[in-house]
N, C-alpha and C. Protein backbone atom coordinates (compact mmCIF):
# COMPACT_ATOMS: atom_id res chain seq x y z
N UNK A 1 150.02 142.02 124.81
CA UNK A 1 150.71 141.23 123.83
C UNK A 1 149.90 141.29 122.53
N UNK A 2 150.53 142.59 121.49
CA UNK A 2 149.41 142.23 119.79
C UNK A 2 149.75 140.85 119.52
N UNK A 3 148.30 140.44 119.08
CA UNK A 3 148.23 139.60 118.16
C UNK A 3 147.94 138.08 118.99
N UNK A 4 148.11 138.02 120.19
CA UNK A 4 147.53 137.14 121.56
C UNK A 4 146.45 136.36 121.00
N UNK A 5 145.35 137.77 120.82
CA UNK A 5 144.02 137.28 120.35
C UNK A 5 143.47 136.04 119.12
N UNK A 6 144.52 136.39 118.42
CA UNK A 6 144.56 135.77 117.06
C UNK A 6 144.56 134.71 117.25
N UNK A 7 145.66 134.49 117.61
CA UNK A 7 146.88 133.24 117.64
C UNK A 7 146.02 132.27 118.48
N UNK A 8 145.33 132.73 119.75
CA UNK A 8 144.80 132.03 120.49
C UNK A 8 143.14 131.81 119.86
N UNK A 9 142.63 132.74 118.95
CA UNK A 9 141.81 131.53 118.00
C UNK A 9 141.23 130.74 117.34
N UNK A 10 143.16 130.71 116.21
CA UNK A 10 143.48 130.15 115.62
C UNK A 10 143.62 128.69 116.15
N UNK A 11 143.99 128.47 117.62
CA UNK A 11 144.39 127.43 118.26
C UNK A 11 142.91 126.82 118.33
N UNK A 12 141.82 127.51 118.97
CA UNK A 12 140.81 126.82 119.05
C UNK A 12 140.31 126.41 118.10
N UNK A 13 140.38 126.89 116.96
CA UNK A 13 139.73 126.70 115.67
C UNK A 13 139.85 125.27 115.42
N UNK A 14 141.64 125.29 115.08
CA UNK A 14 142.28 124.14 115.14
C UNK A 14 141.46 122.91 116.51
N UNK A 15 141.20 122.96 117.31
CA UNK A 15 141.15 121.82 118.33
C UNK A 15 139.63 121.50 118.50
N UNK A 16 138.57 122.64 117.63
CA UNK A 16 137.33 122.44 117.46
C UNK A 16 137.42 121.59 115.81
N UNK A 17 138.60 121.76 114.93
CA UNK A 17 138.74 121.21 113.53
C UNK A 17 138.98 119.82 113.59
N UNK A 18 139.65 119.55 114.66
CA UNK A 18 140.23 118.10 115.55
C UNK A 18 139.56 116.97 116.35
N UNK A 19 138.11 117.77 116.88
CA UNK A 19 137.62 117.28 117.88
C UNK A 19 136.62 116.59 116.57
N UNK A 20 136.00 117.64 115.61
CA UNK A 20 134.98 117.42 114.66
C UNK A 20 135.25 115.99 113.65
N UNK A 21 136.83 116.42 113.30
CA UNK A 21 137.20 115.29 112.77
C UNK A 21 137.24 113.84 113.64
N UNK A 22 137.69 114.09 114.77
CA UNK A 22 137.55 112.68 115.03
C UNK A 22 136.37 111.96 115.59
N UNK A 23 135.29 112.87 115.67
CA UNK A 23 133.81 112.47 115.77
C UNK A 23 133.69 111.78 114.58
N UNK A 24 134.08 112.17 113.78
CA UNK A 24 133.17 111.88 112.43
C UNK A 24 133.57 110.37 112.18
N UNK A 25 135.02 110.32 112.17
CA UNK A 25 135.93 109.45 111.92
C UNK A 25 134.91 107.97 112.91
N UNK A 26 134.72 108.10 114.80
CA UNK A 26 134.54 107.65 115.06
C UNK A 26 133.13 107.16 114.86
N UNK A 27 132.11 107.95 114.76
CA UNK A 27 130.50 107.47 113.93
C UNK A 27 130.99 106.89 112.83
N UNK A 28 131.80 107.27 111.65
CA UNK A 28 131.89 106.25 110.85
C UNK A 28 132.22 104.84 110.60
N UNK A 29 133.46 105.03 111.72
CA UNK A 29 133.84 103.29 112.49
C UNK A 29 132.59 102.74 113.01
N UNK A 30 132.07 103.39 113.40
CA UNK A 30 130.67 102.67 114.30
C UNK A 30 129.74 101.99 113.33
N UNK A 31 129.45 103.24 112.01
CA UNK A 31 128.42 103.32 111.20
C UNK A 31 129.04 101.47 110.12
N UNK A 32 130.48 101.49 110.06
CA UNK A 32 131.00 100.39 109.14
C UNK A 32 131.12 98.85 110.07
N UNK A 33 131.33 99.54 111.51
CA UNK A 33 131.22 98.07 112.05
C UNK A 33 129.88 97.27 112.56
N UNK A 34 128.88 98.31 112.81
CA UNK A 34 127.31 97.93 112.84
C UNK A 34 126.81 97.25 111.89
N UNK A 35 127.20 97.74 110.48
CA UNK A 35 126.65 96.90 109.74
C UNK A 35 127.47 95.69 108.72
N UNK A 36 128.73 95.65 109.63
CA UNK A 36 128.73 94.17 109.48
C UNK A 36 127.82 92.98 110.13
N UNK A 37 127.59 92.07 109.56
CA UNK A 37 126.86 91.12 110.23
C UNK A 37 127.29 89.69 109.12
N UNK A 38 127.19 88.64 110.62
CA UNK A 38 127.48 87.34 109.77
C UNK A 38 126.58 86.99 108.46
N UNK A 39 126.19 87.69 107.96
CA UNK A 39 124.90 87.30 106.42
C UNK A 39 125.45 88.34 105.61
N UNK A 40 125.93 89.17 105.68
CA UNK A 40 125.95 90.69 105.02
C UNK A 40 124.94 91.22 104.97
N UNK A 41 124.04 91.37 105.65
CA UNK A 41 123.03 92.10 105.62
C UNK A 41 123.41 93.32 106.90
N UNK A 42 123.04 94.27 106.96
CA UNK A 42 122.69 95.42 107.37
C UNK A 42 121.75 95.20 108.58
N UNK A 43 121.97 95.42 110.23
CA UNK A 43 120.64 95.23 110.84
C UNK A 43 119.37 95.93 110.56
N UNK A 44 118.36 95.55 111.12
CA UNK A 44 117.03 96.36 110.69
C UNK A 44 116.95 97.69 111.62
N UNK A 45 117.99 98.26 112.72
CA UNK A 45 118.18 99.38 112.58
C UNK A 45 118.51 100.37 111.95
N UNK A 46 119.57 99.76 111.59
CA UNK A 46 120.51 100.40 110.28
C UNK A 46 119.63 100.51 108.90
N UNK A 47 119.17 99.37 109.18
CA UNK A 47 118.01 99.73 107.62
C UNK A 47 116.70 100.62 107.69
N UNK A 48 116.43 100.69 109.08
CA UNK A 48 115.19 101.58 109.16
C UNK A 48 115.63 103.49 109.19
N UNK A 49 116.97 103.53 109.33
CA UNK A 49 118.00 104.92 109.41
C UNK A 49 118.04 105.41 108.07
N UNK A 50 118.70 104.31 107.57
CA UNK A 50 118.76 104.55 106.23
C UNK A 50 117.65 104.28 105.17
N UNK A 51 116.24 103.78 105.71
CA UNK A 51 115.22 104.70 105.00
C UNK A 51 114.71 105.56 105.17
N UNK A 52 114.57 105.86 106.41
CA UNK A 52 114.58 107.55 106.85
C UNK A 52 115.35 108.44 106.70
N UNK A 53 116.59 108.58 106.37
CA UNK A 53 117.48 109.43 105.77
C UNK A 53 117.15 109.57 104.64
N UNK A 54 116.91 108.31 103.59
CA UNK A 54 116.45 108.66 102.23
C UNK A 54 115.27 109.39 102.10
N UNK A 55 114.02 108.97 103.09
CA UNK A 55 113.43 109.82 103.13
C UNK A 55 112.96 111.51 103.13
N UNK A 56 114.18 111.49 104.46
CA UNK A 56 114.48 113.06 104.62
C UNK A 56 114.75 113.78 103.28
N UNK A 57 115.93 113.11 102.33
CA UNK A 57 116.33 113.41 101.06
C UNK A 57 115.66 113.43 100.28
N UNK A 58 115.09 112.83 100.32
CA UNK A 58 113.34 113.34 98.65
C UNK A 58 112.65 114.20 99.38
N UNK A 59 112.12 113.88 100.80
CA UNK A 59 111.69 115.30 101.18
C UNK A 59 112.23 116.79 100.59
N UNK A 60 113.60 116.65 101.48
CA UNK A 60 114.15 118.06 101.05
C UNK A 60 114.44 118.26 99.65
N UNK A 61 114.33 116.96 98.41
CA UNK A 61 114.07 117.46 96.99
C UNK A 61 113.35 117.73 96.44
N UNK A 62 112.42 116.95 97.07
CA UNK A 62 110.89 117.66 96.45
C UNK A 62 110.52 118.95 97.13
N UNK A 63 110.46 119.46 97.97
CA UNK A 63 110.54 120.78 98.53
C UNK A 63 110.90 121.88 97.95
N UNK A 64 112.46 121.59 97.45
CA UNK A 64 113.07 122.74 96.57
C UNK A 64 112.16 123.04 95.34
N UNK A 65 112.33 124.30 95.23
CA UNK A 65 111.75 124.48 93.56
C UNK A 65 112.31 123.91 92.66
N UNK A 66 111.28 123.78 91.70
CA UNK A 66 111.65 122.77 90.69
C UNK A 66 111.34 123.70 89.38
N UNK A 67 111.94 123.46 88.47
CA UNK A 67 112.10 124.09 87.12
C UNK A 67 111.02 123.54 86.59
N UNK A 68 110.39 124.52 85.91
CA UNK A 68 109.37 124.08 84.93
C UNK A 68 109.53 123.21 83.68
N UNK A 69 109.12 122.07 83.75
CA UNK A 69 108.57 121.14 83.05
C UNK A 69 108.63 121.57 81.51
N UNK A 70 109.91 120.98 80.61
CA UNK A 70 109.91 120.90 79.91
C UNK A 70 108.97 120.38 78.97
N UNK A 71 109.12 119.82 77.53
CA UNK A 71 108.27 119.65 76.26
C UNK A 71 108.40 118.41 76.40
N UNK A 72 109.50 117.62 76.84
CA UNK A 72 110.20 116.45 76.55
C UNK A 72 110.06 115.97 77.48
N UNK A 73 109.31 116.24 78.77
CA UNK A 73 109.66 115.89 80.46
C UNK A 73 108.73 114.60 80.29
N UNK A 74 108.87 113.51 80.97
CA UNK A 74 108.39 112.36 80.93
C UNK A 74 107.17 112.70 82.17
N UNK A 75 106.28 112.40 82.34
CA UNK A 75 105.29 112.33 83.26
C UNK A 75 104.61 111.26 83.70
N UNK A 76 104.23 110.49 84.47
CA UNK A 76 103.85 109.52 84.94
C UNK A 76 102.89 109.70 85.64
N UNK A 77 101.64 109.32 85.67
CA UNK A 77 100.81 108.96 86.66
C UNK A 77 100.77 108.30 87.70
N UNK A 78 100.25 108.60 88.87
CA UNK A 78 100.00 107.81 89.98
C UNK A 78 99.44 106.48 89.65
N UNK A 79 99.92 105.42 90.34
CA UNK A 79 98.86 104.28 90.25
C UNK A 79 97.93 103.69 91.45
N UNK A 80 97.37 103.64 91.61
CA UNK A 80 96.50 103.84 92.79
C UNK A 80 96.16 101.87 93.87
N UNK A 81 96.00 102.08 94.67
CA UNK A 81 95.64 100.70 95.08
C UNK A 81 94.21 100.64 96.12
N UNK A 82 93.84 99.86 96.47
CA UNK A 82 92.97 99.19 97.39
C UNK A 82 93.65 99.43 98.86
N UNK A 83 92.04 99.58 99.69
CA UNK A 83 92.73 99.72 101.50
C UNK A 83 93.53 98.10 101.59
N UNK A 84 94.67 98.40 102.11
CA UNK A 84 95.10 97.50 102.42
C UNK A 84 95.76 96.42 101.92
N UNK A 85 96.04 96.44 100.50
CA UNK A 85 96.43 95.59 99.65
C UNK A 85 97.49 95.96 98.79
N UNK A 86 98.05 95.18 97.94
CA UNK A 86 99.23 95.13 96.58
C UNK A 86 98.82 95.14 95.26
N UNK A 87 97.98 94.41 95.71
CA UNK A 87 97.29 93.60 94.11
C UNK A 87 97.09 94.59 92.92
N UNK A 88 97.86 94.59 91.74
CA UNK A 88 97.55 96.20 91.39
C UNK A 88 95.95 95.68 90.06
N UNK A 89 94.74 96.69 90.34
CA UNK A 89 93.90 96.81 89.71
C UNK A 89 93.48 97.11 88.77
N UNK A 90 92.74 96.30 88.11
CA UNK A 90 92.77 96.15 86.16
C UNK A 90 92.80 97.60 85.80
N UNK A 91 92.28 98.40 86.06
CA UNK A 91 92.02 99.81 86.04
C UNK A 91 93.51 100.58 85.72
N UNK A 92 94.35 99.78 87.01
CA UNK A 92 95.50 100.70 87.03
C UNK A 92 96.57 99.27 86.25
N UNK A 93 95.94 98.43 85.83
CA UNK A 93 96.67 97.95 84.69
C UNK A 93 96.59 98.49 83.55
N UNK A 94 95.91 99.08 83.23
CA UNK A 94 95.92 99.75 81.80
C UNK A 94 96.72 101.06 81.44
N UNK A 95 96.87 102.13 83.01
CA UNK A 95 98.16 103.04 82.85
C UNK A 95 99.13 102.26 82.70
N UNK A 96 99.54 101.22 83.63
CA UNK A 96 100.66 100.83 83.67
C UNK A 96 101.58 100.31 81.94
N UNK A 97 100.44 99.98 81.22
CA UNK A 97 100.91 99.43 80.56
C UNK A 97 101.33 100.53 79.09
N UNK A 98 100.79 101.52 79.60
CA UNK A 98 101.24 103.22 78.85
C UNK A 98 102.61 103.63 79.05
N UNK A 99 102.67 103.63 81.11
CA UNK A 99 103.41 103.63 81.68
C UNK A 99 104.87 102.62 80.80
N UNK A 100 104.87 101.56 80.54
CA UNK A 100 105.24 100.76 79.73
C UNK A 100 106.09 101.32 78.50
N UNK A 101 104.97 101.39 77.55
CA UNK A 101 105.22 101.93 76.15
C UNK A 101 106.16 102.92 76.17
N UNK A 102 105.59 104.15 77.00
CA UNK A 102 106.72 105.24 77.26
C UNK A 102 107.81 104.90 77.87
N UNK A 103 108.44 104.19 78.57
CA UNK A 103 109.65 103.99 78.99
C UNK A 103 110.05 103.52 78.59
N UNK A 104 109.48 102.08 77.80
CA UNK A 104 110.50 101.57 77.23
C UNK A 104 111.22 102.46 75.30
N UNK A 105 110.02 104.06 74.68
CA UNK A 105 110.56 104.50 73.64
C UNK A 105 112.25 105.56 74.66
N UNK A 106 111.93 105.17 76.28
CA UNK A 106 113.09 106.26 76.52
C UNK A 106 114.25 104.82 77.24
N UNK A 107 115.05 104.21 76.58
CA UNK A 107 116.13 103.24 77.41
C UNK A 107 116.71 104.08 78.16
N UNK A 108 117.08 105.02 78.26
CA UNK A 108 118.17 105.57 79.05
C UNK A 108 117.53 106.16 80.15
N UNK A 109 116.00 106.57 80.59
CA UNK A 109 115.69 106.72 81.43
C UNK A 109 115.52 105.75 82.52
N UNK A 110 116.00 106.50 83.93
CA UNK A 110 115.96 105.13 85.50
C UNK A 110 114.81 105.61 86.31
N UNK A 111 114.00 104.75 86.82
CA UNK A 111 113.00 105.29 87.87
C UNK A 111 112.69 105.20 88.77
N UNK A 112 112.07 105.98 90.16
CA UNK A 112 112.33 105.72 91.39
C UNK A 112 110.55 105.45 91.44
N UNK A 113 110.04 104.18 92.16
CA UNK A 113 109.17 103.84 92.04
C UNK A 113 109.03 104.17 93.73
N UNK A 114 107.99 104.79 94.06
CA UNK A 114 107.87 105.44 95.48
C UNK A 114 106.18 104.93 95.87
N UNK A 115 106.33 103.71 96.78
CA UNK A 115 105.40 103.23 97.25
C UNK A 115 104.63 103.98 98.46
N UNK A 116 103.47 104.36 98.76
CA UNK A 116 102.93 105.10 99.60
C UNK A 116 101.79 104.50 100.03
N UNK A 117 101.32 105.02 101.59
CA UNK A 117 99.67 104.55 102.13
C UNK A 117 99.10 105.18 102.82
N UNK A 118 97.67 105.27 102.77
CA UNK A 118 97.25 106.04 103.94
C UNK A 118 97.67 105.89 105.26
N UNK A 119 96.80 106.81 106.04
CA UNK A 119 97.11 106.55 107.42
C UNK A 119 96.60 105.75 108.40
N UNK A 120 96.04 104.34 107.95
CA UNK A 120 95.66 103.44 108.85
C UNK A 120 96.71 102.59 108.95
N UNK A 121 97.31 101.84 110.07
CA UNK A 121 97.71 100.77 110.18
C UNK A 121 99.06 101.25 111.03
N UNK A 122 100.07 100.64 111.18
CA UNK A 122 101.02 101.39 111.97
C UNK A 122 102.16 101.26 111.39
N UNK A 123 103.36 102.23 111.81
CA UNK A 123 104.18 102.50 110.55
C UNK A 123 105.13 101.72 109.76
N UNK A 124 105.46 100.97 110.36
CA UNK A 124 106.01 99.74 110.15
C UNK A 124 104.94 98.80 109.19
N UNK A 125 103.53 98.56 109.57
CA UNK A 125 103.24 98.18 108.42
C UNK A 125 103.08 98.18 107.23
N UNK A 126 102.77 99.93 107.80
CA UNK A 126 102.77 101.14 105.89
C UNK A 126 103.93 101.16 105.31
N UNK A 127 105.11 101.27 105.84
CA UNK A 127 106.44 101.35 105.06
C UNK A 127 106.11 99.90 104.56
N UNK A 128 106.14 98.95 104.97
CA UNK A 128 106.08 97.44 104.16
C UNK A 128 105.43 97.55 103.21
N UNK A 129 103.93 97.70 103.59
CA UNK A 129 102.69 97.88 102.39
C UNK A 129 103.45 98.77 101.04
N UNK A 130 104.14 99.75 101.43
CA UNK A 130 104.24 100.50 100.42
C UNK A 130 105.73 100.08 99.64
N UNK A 131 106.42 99.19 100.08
CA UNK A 131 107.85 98.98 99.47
C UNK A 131 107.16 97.69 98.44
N UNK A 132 105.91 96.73 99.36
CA UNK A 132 105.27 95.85 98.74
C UNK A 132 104.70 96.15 96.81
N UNK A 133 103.93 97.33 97.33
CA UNK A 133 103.23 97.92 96.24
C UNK A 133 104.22 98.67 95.49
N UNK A 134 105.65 99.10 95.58
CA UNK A 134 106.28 99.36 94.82
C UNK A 134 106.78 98.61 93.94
N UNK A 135 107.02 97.28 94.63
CA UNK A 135 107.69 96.16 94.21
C UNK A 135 106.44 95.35 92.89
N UNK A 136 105.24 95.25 93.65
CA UNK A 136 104.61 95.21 92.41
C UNK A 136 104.39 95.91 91.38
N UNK A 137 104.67 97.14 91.48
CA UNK A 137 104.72 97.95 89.79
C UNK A 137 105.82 97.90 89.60
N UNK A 138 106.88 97.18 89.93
CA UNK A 138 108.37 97.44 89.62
C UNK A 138 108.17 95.85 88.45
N UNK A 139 107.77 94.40 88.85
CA UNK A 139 107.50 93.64 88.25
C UNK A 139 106.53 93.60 87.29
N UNK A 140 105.44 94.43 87.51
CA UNK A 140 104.95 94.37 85.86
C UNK A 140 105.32 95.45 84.71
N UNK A 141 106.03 96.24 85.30
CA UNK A 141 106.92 97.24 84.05
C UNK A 141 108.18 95.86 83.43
N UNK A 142 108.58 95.48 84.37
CA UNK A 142 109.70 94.31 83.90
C UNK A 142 109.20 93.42 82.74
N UNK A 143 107.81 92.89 83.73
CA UNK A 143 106.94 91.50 82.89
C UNK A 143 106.67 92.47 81.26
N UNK A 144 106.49 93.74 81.28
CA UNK A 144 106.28 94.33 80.03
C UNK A 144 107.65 94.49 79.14
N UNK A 145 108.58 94.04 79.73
CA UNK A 145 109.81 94.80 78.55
C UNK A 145 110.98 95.63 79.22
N UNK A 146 110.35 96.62 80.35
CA UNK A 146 111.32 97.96 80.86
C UNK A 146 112.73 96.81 81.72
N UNK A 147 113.47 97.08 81.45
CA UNK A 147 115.15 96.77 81.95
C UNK A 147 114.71 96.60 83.58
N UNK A 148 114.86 96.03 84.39
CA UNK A 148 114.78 95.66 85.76
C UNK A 148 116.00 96.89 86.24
N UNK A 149 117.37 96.89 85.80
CA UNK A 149 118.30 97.71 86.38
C UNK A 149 118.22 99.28 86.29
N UNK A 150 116.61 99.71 85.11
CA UNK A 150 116.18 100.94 85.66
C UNK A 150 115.59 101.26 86.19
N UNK A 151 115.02 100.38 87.34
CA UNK A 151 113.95 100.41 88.21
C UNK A 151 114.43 100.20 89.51
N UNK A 152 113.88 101.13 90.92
CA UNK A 152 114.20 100.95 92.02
C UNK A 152 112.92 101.05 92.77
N UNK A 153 113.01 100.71 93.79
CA UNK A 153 111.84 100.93 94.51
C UNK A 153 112.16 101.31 95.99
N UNK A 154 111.52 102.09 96.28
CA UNK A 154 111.24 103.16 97.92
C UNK A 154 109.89 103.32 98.39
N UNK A 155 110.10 102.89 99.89
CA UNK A 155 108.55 102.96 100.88
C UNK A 155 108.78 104.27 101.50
N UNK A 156 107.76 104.90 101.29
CA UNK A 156 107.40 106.25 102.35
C UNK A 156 106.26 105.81 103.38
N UNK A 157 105.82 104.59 102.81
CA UNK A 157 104.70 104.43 104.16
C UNK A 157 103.59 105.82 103.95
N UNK A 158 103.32 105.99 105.17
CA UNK A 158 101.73 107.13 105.45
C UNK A 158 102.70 108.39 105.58
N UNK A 159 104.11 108.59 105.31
CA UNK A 159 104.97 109.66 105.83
C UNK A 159 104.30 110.73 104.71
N UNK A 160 103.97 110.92 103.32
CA UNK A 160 103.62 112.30 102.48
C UNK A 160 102.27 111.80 101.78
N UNK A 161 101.62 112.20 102.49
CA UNK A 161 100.26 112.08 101.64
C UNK A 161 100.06 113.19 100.92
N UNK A 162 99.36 113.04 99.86
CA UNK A 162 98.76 114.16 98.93
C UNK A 162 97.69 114.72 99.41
N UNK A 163 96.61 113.69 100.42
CA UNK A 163 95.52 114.67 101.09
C UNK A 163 95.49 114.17 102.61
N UNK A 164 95.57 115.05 103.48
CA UNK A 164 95.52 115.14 104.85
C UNK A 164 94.19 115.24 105.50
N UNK A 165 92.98 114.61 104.54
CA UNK A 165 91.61 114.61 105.36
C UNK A 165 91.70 113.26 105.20
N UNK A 166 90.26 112.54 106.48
CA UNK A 166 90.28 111.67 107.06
C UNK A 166 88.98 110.78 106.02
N UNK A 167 88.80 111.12 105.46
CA UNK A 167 87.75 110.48 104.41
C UNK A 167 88.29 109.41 103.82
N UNK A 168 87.35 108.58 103.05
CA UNK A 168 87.75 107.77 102.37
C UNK A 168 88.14 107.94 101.08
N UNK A 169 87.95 108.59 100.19
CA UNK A 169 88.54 109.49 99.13
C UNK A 169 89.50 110.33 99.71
N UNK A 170 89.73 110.98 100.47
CA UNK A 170 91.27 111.07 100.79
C UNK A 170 92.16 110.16 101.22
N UNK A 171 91.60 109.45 101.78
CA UNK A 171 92.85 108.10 101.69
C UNK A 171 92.80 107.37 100.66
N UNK A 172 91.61 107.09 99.87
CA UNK A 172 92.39 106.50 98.69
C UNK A 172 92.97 107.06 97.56
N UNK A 173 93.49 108.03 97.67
CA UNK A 173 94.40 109.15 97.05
C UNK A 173 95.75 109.05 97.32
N UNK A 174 95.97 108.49 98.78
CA UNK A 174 97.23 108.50 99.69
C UNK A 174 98.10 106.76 99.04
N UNK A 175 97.04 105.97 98.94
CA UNK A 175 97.06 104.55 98.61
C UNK A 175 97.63 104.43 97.09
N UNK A 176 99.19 104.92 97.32
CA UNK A 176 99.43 105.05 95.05
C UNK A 176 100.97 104.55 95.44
N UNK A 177 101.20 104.61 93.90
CA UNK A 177 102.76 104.34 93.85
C UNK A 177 103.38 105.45 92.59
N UNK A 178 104.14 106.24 93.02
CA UNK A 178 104.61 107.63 92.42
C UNK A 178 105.80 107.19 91.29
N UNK A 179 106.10 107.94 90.46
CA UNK A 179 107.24 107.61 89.83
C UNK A 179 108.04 109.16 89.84
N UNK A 180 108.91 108.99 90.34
CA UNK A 180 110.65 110.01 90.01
C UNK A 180 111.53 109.45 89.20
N UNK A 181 112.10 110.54 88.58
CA UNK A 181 113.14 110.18 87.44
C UNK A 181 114.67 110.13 88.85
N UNK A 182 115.35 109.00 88.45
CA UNK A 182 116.02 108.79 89.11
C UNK A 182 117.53 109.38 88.44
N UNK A 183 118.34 109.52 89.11
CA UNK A 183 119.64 110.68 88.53
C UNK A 183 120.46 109.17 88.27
């Protein structure tokens, strides 16, 4: 019989196009009824997914090549912290407040304030520590002037360190809060 082959699949195509769709359909029912909850909040599964997904996603952006750095490209320094703490240090009050000046000559720029920590403590604490310490450079760019609604803040926790030795100068390298231009 020509043409048997085809036809038959075309059929599967179709019932693998069917099956896919209604997976999706059904994770998404799942994904919208999970995170209802009597508060509107999101459970802390759902919220720990969806910082690891975001995660994954700056991963795989920062990964890609990146175009060389324009004339005009805004740059930011790291701001650095103490083992174990928020408190941001007179030291790294004085970028911040550069940090400052320059953002606020650019209004239209938004920023992703990316809290990070070494690798002591366990991960759950480091993601905190580091959403903590985001949150504090997110309030004194504010307390300076910069718009609150261009500022976001993200914990990576001990997930991307800049140095992978066990020293104490390599972890306090790991102990910063990053800035990305946010789209």
């Amino acid at each position: 019989m020509p043409g048997g082959g085809a036809r038959m699949a075309d059929r599967r195509a179709d019932s693998v196009i069917r099956h896919r769709s209604a997976a999706l359909a059904w994770v998404g029912l799942c994904l919208m009824l999970g995170a209802c909850t009597h508060r509107g909040r999101m459970p802390e599964s759902m919220q720990r997914v969806a910082v690891e997904q975001r995660a994954r996603n700056l991963v795989q952006a920062t990964t890609q090549p990146q175009p060389a750095p324009q004339a005009d490209t805004l740059v930011l320094e790291s701001i650095y912290f103490d083992y174990r703490k928020d408190k941001i240090r007179p030291d790294q009050q004085k970028v911040l407040l550069r940090h400052a000046e320059r953002l606020k000559a650019r209004p239209a720029l938004k920023l992703t304030l990316m809290g990070h920590c070494d690798d002591r403590g366990t991960p759950d604490f480091n993601r905190a520590l580091g959403a903590k310490r985001a949150e504090r450079v997110m309030h004194f760019l504010i307390d300076q002037g910069v718009a609150p609604e261009r500022l976001r803040v993200f914990s990576l926790g001990e997930e991307q360190p800049v140095d992978r030795g066990r020293d104490e100068a390599a972890r306090a390298r790991n102990r910063r809060v990053e800035f990305a231009v946010a789209p």
